[in-house]
N, C-alpha and C. Protein backbone atom coordinates (compact mmCIF):
# COMPACT_ATOMS: atom_id res chain seq x y z
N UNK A 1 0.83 -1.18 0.00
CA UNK A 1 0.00 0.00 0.00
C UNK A 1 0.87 1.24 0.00
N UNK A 2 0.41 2.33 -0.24
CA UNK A 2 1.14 3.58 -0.69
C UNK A 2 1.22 4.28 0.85
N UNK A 3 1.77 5.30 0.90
CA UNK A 3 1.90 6.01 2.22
C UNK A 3 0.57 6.62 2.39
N UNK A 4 0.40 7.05 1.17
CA UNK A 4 -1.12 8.12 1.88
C UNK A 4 -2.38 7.17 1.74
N UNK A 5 -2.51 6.38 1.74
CA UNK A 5 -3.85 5.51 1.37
C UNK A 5 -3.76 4.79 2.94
N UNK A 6 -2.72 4.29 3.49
CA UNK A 6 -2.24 4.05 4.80
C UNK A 6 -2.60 5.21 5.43
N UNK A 7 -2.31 6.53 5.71
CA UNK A 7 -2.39 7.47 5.81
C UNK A 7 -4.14 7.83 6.25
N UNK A 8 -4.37 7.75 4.94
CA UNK A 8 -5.79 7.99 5.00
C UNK A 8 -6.77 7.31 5.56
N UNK A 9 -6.21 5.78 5.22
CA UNK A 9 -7.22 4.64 6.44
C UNK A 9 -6.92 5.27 7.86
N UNK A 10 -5.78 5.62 8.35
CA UNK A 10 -5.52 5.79 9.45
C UNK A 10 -6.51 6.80 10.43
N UNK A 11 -6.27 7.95 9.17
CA UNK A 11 -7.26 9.51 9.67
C UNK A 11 -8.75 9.12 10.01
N UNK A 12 -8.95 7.90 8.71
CA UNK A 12 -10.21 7.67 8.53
C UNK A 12 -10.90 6.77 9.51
N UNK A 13 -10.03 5.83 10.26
CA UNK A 13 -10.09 5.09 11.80
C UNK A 13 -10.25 6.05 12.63
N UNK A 14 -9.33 6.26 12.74
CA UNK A 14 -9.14 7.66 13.87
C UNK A 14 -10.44 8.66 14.09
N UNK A 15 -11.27 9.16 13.34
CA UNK A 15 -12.52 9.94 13.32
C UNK A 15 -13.63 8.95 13.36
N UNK A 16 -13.83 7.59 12.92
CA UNK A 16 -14.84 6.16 13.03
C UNK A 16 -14.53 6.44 14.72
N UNK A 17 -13.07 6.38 15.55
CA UNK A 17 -13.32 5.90 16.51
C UNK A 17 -13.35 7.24 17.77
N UNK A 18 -13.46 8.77 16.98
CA UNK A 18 -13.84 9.78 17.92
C UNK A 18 -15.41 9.62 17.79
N UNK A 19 -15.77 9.59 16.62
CA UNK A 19 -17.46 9.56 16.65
C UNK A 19 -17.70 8.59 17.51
N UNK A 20 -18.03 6.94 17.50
CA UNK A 20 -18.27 6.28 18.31
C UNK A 20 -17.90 6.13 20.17
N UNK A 21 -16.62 7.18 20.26
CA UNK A 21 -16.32 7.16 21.38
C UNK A 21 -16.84 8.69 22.11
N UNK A 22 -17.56 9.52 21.37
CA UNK A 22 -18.17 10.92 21.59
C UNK A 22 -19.90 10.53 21.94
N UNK A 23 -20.36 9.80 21.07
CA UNK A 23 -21.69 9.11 21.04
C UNK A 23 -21.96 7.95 22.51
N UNK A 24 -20.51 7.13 22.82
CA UNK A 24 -20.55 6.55 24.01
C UNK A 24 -20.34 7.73 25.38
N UNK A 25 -19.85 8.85 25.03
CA UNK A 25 -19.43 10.05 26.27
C UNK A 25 -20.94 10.23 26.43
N UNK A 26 -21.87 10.51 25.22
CA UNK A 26 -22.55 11.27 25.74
C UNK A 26 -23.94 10.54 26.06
N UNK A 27 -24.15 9.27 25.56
CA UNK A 27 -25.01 8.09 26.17
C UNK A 27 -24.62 7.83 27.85
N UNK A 28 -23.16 7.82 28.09
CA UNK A 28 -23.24 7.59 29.49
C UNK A 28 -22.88 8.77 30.51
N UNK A 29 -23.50 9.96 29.91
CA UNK A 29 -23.44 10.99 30.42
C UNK A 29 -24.39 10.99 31.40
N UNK A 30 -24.60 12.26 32.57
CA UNK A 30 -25.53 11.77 33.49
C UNK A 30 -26.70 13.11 33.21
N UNK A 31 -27.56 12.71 31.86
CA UNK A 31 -28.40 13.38 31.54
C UNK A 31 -29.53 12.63 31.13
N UNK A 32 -30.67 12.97 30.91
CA UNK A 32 -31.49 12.38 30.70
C UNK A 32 -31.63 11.87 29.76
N UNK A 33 -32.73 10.60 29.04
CA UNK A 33 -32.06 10.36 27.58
C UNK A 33 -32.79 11.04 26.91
N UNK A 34 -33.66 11.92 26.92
CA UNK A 34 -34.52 12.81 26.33
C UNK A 34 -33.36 14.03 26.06
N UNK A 35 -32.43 14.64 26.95
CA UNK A 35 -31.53 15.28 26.64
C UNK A 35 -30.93 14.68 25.53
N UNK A 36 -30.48 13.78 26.24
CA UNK A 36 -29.10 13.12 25.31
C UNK A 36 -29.68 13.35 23.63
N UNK A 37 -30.58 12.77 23.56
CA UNK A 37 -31.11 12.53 22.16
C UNK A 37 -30.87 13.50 21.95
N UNK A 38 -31.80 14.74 22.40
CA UNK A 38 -31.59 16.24 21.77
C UNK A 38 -30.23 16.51 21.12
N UNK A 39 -29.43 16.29 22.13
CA UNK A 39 -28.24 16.65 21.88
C UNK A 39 -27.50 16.06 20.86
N UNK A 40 -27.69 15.04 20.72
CA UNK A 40 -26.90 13.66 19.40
C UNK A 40 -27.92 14.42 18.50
N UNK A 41 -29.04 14.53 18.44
CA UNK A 41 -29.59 15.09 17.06
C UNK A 41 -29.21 16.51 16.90
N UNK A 42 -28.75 17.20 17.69
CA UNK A 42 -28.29 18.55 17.22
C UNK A 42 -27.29 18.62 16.60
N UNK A 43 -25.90 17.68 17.36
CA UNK A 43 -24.69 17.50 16.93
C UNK A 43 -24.87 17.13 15.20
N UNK A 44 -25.74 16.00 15.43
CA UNK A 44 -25.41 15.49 14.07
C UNK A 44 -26.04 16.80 12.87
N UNK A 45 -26.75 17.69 13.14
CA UNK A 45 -27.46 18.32 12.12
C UNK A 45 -26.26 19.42 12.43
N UNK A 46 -25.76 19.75 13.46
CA UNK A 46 -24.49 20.93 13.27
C UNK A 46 -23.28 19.98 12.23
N UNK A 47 -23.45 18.85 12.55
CA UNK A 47 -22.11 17.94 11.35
C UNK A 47 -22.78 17.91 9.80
N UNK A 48 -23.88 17.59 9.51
CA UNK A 48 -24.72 17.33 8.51
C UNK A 48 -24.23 19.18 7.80
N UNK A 49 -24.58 20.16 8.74
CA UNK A 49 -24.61 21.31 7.81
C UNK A 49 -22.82 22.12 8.38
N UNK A 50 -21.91 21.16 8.48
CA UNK A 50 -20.64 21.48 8.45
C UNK A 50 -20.32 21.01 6.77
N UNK A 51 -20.69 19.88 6.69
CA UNK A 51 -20.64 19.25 5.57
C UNK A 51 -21.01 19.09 4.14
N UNK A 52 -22.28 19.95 4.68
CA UNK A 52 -23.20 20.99 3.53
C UNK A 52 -22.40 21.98 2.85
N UNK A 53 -21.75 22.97 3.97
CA UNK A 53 -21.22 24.06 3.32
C UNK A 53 -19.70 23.87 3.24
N UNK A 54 -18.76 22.84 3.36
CA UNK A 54 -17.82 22.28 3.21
C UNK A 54 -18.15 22.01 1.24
N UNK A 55 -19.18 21.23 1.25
CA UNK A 55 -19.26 20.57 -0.44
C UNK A 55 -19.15 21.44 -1.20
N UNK A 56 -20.54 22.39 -0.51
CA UNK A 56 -20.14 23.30 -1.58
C UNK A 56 -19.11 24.60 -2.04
N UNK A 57 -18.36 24.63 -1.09
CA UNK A 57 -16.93 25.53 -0.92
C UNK A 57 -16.25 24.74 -2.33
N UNK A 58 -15.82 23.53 -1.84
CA UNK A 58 -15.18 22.48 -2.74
C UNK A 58 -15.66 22.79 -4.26
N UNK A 59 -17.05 22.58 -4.27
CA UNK A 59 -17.82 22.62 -5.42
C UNK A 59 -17.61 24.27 -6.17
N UNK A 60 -17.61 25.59 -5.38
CA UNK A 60 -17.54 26.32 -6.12
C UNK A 60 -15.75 26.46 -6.02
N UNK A 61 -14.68 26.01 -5.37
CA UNK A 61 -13.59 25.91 -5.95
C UNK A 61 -13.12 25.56 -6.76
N UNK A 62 -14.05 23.79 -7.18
CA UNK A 62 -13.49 23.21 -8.20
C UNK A 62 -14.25 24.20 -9.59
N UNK A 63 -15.64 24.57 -9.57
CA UNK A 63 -15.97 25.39 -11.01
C UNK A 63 -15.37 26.38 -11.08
N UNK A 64 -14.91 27.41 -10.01
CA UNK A 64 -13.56 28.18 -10.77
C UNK A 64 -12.53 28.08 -11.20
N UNK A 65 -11.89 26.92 -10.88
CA UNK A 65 -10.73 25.97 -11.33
C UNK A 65 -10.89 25.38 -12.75
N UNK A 66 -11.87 24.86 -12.93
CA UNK A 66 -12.24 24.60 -14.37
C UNK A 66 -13.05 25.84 -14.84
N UNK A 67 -13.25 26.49 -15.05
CA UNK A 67 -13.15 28.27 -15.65
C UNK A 67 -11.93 28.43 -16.06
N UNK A 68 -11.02 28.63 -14.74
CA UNK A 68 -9.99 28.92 -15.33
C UNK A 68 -9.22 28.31 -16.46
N UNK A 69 -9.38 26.74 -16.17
CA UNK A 69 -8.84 25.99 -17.18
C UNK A 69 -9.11 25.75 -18.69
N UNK A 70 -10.20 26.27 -18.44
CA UNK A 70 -11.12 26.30 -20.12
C UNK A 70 -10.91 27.55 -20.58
N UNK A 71 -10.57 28.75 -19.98
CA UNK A 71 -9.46 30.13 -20.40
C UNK A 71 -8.43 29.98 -21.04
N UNK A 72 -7.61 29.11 -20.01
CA UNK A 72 -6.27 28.90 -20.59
C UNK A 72 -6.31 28.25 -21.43
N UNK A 73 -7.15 26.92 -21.82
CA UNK A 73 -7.48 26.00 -22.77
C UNK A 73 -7.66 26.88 -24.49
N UNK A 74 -8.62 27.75 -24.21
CA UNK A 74 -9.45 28.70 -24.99
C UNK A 74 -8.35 29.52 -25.77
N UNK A 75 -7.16 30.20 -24.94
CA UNK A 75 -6.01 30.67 -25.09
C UNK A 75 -5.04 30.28 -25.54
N UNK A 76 -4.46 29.27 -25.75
CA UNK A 76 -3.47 28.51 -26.10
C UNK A 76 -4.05 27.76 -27.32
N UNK A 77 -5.13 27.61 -27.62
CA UNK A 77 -5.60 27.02 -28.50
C UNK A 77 -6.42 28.31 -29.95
N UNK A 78 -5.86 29.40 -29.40
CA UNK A 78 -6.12 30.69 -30.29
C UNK A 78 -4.47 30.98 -30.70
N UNK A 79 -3.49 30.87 -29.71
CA UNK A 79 -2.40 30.88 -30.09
C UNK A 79 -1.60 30.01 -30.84
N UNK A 80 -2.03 28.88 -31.07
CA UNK A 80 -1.84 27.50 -32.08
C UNK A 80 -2.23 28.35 -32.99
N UNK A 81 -3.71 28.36 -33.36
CA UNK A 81 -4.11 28.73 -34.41
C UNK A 81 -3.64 29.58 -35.08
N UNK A 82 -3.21 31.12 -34.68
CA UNK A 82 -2.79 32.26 -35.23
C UNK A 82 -1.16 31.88 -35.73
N UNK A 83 -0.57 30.82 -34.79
CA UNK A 83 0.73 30.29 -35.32
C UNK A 83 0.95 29.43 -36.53
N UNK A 84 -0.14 28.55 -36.43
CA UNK A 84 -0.20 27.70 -37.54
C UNK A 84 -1.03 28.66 -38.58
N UNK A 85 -1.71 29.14 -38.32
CA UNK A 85 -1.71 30.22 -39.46
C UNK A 85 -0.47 31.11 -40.27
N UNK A 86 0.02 31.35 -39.35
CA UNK A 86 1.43 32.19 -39.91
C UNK A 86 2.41 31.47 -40.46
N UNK A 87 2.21 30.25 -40.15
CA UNK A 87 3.02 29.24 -40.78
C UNK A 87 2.70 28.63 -41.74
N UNK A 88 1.54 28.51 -42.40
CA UNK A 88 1.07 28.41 -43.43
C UNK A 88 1.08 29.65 -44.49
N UNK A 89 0.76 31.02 -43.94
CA UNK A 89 0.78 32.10 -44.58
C UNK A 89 2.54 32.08 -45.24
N UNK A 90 3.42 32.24 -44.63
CA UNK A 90 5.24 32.02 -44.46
C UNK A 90 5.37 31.22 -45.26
N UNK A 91 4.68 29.66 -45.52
CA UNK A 91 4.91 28.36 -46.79
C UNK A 91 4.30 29.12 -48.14
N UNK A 92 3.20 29.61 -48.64
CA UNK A 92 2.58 29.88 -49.19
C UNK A 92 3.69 31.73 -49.86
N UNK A 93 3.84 32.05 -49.14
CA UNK A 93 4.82 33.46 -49.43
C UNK A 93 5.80 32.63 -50.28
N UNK A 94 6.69 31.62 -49.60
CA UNK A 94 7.99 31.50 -50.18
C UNK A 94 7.53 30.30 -51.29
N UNK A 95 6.76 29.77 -51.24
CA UNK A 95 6.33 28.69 -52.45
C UNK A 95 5.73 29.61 -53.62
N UNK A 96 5.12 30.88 -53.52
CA UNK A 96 5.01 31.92 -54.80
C UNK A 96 6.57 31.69 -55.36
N UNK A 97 7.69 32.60 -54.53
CA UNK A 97 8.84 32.63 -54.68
C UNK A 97 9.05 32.19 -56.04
N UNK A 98 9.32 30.78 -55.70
CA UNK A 98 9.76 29.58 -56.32
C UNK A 98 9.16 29.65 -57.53
């Protein structure tokens, strides 16, 4: 296995076993279970909309990232053209010549 895939199982254990061991804190907490619930359902809807606006951060990073890339794409592919144009124009000059 590669370092970061190791890596990543690792992180990815590691947070499996804060959740399950945060969910056991607060089951044997000395609150009621009518609390408790409250509370596990709040947590999870404060994680649910951490995760919401996490995606879409990602999501509008990655569509400006590909913007940009379809610019530069757009650009370099106008600069071909105007080159291979001139380079055809340049064959066509010196083949009169002849």
């Amino acid at each position: 296995m590669s370092g970061e895939t190791c890596s990543g199982e690792k992180a990815l254990f590691f947070l499996v076993g804060a959740a399950i061991g945060a969910v056991t804190a607060l089951l044997m907490a000395p609150r009621s279970g009518a609390e408790t619930r409250k509370l596990i359902a709040a947590r999870a809807r404060e994680g649910a909309d951490a995760v919401a606006n996490r995606s879409k951060t990602v999501a509008d990073l990655a569509s400006t990232y590909l913007d940009r890339g379809k610019e530069a794409l757009y650009h370099q592919r106008e600069h071909l053209s105007a080159a291979f144009e001139a380079g055809k124009q340049a064959y066509m000059e010196e083949k009169d010549k002849v």
